[in-house]
N, C-alpha and C. Protein backbone atom coordinates (compact mmCIF):
# COMPACT_ATOMS: atom_id res chain seq x y z
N UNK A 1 0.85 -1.18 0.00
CA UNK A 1 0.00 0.00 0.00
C UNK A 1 0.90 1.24 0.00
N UNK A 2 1.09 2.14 -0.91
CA UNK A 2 1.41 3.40 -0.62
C UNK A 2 1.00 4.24 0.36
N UNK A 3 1.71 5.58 0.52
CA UNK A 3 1.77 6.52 1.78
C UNK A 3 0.64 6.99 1.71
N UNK A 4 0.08 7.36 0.57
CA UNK A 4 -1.02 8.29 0.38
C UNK A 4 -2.36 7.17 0.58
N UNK A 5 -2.42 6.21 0.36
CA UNK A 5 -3.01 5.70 0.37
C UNK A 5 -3.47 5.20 1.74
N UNK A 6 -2.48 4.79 2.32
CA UNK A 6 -2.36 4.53 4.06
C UNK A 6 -3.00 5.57 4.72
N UNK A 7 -2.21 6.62 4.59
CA UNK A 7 -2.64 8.26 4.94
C UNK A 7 -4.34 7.85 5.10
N UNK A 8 -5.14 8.29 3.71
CA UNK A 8 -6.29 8.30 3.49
C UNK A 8 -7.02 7.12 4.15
N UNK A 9 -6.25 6.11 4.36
CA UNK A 9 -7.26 4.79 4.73
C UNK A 9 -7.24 5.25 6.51
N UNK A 10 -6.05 6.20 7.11
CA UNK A 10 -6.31 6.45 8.21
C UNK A 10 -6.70 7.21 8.64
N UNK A 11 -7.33 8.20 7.84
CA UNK A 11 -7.97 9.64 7.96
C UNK A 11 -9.71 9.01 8.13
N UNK A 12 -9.87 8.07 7.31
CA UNK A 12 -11.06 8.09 6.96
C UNK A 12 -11.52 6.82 8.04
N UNK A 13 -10.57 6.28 9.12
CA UNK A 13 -10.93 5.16 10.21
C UNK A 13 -11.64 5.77 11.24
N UNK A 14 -12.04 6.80 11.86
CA UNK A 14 -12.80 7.09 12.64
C UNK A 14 -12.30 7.75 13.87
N UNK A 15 -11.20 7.54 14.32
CA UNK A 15 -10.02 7.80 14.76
C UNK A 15 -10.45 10.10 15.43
N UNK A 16 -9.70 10.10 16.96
CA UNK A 16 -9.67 11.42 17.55
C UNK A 16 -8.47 11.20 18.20
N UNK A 17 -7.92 12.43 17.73
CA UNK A 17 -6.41 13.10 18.13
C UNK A 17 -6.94 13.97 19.70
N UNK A 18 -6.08 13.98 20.58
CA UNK A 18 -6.09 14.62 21.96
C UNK A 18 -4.69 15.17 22.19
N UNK A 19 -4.11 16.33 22.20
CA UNK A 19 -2.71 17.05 22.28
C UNK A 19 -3.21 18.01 22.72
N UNK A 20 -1.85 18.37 23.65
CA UNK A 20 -1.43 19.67 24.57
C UNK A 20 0.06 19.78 24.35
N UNK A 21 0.29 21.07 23.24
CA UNK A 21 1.94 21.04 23.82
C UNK A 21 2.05 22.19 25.18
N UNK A 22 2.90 21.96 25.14
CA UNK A 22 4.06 23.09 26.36
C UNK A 22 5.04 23.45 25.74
N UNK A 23 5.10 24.75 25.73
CA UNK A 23 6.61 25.76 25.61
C UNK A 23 7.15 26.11 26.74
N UNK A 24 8.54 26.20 27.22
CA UNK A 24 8.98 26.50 28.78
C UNK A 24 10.52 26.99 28.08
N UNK A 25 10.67 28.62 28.28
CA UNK A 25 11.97 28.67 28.34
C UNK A 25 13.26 28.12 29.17
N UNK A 26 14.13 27.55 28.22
CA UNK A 26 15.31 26.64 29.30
C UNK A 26 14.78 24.92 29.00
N UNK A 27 13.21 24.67 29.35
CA UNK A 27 12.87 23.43 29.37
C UNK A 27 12.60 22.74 27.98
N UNK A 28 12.63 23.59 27.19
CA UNK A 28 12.05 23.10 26.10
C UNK A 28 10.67 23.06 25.39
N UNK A 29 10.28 21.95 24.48
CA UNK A 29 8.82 22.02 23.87
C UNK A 29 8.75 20.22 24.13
N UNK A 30 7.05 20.38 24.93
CA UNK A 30 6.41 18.85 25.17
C UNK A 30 5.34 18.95 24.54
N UNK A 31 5.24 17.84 23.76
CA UNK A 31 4.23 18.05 23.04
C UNK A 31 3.74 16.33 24.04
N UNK A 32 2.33 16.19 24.15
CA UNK A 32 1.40 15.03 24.37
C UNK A 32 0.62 14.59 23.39
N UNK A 33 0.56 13.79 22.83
CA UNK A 33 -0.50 13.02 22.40
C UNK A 33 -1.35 11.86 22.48
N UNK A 34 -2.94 11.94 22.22
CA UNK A 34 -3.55 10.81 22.84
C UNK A 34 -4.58 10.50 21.37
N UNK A 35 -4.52 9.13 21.04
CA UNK A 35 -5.47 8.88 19.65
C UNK A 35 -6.52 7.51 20.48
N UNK A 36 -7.78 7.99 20.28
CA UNK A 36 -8.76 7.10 20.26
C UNK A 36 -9.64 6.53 19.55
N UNK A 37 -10.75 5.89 19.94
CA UNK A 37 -11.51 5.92 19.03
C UNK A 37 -13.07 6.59 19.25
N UNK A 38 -12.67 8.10 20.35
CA UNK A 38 -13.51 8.70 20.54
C UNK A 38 -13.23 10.19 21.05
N UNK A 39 -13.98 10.88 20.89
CA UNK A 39 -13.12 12.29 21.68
C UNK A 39 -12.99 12.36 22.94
N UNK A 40 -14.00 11.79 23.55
CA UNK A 40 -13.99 11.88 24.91
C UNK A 40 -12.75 10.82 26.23
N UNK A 41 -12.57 9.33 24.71
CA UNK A 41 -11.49 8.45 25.68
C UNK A 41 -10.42 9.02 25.29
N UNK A 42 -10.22 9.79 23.93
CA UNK A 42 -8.76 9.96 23.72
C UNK A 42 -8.37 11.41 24.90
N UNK A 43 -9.41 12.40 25.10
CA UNK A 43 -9.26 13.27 25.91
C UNK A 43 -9.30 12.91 27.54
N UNK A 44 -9.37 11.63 27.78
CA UNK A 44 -9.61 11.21 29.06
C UNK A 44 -7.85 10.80 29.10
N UNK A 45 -7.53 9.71 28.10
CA UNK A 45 -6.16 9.35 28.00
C UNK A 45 -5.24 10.10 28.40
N UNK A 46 -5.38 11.61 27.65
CA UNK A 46 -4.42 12.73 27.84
C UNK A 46 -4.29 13.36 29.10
N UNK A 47 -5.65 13.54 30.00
CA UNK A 47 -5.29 14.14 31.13
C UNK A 47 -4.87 13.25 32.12
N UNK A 48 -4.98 11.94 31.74
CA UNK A 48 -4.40 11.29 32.48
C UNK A 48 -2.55 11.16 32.79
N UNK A 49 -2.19 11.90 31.71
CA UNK A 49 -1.05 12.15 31.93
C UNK A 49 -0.41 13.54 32.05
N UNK A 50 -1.24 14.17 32.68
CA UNK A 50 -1.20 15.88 32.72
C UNK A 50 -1.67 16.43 34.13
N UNK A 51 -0.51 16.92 34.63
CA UNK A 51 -1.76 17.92 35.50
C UNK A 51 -2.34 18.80 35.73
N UNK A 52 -3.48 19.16 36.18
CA UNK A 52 -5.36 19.47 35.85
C UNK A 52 -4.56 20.47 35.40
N UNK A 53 -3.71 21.49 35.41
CA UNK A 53 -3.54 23.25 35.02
C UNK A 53 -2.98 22.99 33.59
N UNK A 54 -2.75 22.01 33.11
CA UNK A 54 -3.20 21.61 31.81
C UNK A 54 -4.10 21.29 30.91
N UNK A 55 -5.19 20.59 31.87
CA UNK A 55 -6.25 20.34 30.97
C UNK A 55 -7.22 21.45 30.21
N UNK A 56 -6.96 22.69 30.23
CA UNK A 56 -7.98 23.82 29.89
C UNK A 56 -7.11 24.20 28.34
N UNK A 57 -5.77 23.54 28.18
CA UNK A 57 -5.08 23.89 26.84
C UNK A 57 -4.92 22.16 26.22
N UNK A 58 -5.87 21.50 26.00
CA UNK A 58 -6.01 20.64 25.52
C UNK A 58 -6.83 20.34 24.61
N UNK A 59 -6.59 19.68 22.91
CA UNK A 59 -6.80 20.18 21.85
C UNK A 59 -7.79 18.83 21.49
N UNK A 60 -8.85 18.53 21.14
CA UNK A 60 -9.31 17.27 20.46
C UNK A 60 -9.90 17.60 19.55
N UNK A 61 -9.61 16.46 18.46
CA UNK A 61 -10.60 16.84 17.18
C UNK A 61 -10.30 15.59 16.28
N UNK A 62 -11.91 14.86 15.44
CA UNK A 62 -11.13 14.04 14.78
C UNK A 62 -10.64 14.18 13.58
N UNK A 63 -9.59 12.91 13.41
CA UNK A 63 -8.30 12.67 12.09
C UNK A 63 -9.36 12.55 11.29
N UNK A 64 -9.54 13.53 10.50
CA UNK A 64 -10.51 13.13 9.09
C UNK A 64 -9.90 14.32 8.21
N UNK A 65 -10.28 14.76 6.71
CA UNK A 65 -10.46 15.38 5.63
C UNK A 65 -10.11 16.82 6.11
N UNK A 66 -10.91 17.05 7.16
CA UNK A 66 -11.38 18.47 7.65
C UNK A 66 -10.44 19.05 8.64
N UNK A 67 -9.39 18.29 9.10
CA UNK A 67 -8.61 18.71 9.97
C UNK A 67 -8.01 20.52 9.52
N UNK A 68 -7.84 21.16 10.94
CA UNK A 68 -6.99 22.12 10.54
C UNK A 68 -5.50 22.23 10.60
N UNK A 69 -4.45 23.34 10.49
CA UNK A 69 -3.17 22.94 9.88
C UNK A 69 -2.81 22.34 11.25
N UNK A 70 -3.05 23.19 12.22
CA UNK A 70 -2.15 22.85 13.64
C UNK A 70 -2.46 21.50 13.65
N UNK A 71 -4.12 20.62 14.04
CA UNK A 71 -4.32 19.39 14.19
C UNK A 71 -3.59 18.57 13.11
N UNK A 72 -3.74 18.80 11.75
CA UNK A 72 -2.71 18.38 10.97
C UNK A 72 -1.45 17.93 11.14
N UNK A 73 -0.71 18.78 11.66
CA UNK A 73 0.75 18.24 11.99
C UNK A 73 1.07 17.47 13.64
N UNK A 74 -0.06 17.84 13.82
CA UNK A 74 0.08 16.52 14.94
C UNK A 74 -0.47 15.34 14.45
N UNK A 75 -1.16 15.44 13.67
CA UNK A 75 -1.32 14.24 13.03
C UNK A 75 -0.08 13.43 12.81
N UNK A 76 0.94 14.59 11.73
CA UNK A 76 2.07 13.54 11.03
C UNK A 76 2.69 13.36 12.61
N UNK A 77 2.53 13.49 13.32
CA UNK A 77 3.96 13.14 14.67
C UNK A 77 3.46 11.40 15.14
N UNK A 78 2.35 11.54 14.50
CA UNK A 78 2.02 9.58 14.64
C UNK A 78 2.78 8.91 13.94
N UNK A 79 3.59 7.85 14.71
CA UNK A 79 4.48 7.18 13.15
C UNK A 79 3.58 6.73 12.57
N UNK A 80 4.16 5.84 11.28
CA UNK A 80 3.42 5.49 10.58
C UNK A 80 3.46 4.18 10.91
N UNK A 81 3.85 2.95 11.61
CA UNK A 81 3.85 2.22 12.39
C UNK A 81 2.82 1.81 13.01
N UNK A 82 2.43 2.70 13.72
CA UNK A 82 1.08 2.93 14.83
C UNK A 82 -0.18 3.44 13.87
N UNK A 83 0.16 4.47 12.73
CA UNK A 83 -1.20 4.36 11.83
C UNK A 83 -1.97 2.80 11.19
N UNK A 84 -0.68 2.33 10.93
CA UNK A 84 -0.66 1.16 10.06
C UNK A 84 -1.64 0.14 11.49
N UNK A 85 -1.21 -0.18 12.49
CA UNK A 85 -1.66 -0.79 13.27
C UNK A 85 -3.23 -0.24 13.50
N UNK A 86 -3.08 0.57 13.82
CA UNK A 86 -4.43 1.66 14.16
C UNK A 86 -5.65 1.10 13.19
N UNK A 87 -5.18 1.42 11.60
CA UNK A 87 -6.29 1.57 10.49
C UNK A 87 -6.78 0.00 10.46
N UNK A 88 -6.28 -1.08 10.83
CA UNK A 88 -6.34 -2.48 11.18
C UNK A 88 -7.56 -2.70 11.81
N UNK A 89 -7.87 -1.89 12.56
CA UNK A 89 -8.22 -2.39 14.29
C UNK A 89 -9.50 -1.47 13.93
N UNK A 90 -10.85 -2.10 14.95
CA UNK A 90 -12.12 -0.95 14.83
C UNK A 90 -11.75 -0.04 15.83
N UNK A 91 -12.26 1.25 16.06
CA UNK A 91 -11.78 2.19 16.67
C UNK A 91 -11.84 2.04 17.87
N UNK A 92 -12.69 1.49 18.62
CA UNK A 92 -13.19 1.40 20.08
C UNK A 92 -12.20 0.02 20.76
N UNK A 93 -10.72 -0.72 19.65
CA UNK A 93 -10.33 -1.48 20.45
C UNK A 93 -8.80 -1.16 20.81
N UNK A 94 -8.71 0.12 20.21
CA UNK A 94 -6.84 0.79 20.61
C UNK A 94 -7.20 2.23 20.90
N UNK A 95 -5.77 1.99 21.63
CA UNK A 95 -5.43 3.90 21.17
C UNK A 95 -4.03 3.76 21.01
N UNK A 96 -3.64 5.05 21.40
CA UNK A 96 -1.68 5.32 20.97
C UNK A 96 -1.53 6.59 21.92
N UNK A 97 -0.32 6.75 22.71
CA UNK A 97 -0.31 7.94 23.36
C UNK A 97 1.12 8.03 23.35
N UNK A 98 1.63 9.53 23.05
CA UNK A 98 2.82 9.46 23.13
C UNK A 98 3.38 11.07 23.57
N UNK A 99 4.47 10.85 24.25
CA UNK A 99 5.43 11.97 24.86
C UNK A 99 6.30 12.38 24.15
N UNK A 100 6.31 13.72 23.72
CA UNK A 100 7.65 14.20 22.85
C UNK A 100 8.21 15.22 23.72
N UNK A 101 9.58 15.41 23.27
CA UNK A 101 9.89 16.24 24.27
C UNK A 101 10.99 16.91 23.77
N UNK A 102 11.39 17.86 22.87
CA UNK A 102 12.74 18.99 22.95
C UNK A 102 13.24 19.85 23.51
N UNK A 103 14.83 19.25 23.65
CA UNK A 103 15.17 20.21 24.41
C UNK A 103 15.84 21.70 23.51
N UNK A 104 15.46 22.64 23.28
CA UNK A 104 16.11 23.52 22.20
C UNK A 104 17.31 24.65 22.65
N UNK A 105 17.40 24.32 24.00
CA UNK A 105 18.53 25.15 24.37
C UNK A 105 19.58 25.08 24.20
């Protein structure tokens, strides 16, 4: 299967993105991410690894057609690994959550 093709077969799985980054001078940029197969578990996922004075800058929306640019590029920070697994599976039986973290100082 090609990229584009993968891409599209995972846009169109049903699939909700949940991210909060953080900017911290000195500390760097954290970005969180949480993929479900709902807005509400993938946003449950995320604060589960956040605390609460985070949860009010936390982003959900689903991976489909309509995304905007920002949700977009959190999109691509999913490998393609975990899409591939993901687009497999009905939505309600995975998720994926992951910690990024640069340091840019």
């Amino acid at each position: 299967m090609n990229k584009d093709l993968e891409a599209l077969t995972f846009i169109r799985a049903g699939w909700y993105i949940s991210y909060m980054n953080y900017c911290a001078t000195g500390e760097g940029v954290t970005s969180i991410i949480a993929v479900s197969g709902s807005a509400e578990r993938s946003e449950k996922l995320l604060k589960y690894q956040l605390p609460g004075y985070f949860h009010p800058h936390i982003v959900t929306a689903p991976i489909d057609a309509y995304a905007d640019m920002e949700v977009a590029k959190m999109i691509e920070w999913i490998p393609d690994a975990a899409k591939r697994i993901l687009q497999q599976i009905p939505p309600a039986s995975g998720e994926y959550v992951a910690h990024l973290h640069y340091n840019l100082s």
